[in-house]
Protein backbone atom coordinates (compact mmCIF):
# COMPACT_ATOMS: atom_id res chain seq x y z
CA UNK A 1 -92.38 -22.58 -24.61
CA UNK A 2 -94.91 -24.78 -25.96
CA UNK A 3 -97.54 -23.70 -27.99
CA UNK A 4 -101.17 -24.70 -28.72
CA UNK A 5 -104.15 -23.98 -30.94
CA UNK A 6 -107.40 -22.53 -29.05
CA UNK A 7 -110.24 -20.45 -30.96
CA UNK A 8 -111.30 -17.08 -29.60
CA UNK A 9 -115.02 -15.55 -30.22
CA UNK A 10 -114.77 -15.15 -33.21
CA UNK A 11 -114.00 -18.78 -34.08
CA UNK A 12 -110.44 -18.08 -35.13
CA UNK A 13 -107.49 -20.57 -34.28
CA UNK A 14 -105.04 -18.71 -32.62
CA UNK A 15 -101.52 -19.96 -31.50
CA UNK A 16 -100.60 -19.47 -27.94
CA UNK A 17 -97.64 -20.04 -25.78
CA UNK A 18 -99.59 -22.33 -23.29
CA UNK A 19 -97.95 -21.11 -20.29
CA UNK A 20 -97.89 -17.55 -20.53
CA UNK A 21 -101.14 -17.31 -21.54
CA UNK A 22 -102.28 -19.54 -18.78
CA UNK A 23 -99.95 -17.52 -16.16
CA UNK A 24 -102.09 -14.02 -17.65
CA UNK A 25 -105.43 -16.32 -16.78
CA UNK A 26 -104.28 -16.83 -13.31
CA UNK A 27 -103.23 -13.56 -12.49
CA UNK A 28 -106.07 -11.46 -14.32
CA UNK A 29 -108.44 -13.15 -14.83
CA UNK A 30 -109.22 -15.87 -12.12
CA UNK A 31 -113.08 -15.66 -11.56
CA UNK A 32 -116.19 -14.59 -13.13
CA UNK A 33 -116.45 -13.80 -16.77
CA UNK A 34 -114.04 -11.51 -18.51
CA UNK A 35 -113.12 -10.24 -21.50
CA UNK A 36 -108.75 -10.85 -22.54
CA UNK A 37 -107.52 -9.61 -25.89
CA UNK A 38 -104.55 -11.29 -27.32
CA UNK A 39 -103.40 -9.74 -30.64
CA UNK A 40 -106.24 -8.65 -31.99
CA UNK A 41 -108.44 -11.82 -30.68
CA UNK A 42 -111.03 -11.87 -27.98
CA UNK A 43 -111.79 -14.70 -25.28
CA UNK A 44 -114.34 -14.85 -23.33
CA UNK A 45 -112.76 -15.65 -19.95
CA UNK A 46 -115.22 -17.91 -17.61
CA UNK A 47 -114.96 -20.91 -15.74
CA UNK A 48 -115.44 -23.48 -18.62
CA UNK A 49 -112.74 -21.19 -20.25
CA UNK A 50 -110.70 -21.80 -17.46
CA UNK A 51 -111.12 -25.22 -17.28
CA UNK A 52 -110.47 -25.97 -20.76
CA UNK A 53 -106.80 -23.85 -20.88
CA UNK A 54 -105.65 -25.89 -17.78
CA UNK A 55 -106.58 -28.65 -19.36
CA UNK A 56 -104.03 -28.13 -22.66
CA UNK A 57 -101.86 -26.82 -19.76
CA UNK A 58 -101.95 -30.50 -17.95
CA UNK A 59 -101.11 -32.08 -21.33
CA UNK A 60 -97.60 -31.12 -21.37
């Protein structure tokens, strides 16, 4: 488990575990532009999204 810092819409900093919530991406929310709630927070799910979560992901 490794977690990481990302900011939802709100401009919060929210901890994640990096691979779970990159797994949840993947399965639910793979194209277009979404809406996932994690705890209370809200992310805007699109491609730049995306990109920028497998990024942190690719860091490990």
């Amino acid at each position: 488990m490794r977690k990481v810092k990302i900011t939802d819409d709100q401009g919060n900093n929210i901890e994640v575990d990096i691979d779970k919530f990159k797994k949840h991406l993947d399965e639910f929310h793979d194209s277009g532009s979404t809406i996932h709630e994690e705890n209370g927070h809200y992310f805007t799910v699109n491609q730049l999204f995306r990109d920028k979560i497998k990024n942190l992901y690719d860091q490990k």
